[in-house]
N, C-alpha and C. Protein backbone atom coordinates (compact mmCIF):
# COMPACT_ATOMS: atom_id res chain seq x y z
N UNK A 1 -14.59 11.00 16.98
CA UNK A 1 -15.73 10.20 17.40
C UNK A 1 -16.82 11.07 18.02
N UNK A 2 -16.19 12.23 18.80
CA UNK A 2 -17.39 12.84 19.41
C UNK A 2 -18.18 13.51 18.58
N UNK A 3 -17.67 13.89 17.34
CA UNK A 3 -18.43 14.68 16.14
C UNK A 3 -19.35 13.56 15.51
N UNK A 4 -18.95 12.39 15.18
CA UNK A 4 -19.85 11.78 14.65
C UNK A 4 -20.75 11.34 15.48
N UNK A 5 -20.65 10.99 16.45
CA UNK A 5 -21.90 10.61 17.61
C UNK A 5 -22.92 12.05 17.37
N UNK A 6 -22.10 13.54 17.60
CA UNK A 6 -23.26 14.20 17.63
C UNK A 6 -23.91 14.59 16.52
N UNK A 7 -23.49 14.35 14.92
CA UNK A 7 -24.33 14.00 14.40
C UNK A 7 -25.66 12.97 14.59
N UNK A 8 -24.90 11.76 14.84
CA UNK A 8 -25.79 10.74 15.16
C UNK A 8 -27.39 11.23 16.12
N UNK A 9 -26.91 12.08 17.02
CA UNK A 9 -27.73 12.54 18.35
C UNK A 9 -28.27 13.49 18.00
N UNK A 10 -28.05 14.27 16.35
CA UNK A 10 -29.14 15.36 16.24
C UNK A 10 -29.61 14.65 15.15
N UNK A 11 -29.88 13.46 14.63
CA UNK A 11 -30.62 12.93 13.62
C UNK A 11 -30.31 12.93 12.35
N UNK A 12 -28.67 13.14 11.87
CA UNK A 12 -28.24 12.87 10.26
C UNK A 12 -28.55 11.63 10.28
N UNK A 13 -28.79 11.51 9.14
CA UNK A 13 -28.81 9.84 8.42
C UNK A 13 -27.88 9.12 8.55
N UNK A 14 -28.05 7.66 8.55
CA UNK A 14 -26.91 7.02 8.35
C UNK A 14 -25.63 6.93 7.09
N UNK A 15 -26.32 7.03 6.36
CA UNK A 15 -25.48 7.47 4.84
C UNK A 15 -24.49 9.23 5.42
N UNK A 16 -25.20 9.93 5.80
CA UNK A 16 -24.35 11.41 5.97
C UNK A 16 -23.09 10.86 6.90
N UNK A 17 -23.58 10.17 7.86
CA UNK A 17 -22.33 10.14 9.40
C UNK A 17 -21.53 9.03 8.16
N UNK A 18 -21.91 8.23 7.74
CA UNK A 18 -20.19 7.49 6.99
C UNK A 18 -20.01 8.20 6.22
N UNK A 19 -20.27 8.70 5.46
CA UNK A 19 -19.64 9.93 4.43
C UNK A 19 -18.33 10.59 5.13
N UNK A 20 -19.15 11.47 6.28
CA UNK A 20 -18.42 12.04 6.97
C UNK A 20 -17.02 11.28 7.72
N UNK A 21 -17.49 10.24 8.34
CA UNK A 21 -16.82 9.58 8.85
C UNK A 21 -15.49 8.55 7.78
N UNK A 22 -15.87 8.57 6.60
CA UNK A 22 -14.60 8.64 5.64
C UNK A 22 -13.87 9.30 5.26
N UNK A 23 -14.61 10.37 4.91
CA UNK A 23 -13.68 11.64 4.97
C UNK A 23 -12.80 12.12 5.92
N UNK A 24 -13.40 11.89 7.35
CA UNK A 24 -13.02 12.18 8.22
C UNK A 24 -10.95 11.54 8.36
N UNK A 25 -11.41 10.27 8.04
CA UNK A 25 -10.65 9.07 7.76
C UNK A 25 -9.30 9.38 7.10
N UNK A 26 -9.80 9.84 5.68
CA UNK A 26 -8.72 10.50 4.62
C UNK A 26 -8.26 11.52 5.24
N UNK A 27 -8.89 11.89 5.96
CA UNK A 27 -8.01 13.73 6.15
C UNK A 27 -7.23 13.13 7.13
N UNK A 28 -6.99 12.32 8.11
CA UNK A 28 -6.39 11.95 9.41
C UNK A 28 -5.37 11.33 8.70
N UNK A 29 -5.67 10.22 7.60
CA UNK A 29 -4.70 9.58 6.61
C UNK A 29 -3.42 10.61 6.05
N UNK A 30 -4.54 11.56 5.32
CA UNK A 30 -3.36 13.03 4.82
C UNK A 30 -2.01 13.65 6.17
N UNK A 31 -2.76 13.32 7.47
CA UNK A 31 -2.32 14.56 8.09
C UNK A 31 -1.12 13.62 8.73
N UNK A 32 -1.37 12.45 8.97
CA UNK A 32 -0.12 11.25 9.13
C UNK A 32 0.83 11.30 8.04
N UNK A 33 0.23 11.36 6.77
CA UNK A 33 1.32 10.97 5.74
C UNK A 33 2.07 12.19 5.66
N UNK A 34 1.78 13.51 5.54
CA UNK A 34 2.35 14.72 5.78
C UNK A 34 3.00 15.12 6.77
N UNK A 35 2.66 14.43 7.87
CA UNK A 35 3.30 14.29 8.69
C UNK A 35 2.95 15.82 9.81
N UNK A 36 1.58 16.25 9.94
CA UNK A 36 1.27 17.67 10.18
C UNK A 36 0.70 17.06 11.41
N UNK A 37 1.08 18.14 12.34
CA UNK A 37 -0.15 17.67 13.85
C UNK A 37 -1.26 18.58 13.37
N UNK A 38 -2.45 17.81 13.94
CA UNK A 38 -3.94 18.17 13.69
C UNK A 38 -4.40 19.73 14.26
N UNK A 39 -3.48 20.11 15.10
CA UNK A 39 -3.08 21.32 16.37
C UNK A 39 -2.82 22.53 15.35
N UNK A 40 -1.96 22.60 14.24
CA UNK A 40 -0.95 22.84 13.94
C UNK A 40 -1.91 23.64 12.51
N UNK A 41 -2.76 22.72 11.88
CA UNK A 41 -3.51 23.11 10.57
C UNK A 41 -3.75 24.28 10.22
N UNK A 42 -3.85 25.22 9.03
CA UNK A 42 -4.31 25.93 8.60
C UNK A 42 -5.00 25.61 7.33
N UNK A 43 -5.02 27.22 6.68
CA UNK A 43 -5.77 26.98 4.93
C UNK A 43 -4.90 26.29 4.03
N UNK A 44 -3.48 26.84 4.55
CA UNK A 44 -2.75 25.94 3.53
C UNK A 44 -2.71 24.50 3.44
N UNK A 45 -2.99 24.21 4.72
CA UNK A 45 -3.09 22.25 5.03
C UNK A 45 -4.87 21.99 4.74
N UNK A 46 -5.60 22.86 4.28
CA UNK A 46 -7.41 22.22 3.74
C UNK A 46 -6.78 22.46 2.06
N UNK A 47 -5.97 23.33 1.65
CA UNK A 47 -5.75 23.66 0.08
C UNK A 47 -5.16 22.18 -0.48
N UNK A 48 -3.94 21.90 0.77
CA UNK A 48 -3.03 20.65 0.31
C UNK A 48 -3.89 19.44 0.24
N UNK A 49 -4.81 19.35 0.92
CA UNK A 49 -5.64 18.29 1.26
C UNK A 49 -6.26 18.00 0.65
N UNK A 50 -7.36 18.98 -0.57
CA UNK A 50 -8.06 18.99 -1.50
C UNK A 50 -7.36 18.64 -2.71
N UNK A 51 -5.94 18.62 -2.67
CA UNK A 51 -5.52 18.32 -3.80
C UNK A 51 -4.97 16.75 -3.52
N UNK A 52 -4.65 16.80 -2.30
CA UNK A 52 -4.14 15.28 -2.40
C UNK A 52 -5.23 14.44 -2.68
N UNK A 53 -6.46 15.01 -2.29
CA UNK A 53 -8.14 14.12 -2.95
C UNK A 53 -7.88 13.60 -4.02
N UNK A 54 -7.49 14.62 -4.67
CA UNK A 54 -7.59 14.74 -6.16
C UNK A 54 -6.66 14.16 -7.01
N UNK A 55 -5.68 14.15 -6.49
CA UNK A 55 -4.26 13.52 -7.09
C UNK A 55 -4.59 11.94 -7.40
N UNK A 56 -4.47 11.26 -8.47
CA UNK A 56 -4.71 10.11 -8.94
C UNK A 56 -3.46 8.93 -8.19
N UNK A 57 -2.76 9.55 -7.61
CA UNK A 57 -1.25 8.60 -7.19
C UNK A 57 -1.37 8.81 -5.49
């Protein structure tokens, strides 16, 4: 929340902050279903993540 407010407070658009703020969404979704603390992330958990985007299932 505090990231999207400070978008909000340096003037992105409304369209950019929900973008973001969905994405934001999915990745928190990924990191529950994987079961990864947010603490914990590396490249290998942005590599896994990009693919779970992508994965049709």
């Amino acid at each position: 929340m505090k990231y999207l407010k400070y978008l909000f407070n340096i003037g992105r658009a409304e369209n950019t902050i929900k973008s973001y703020e969905y994405h934001l969404k999915l990745y928190f979704e990924f990191l529950e279903v994987e079961k990864i603390d947010y603490q914990q992330i590396n490249l290998h958990t942005f590599s896994s993540f990009i693919g779970w985007l992508r994965s049709p299932f």
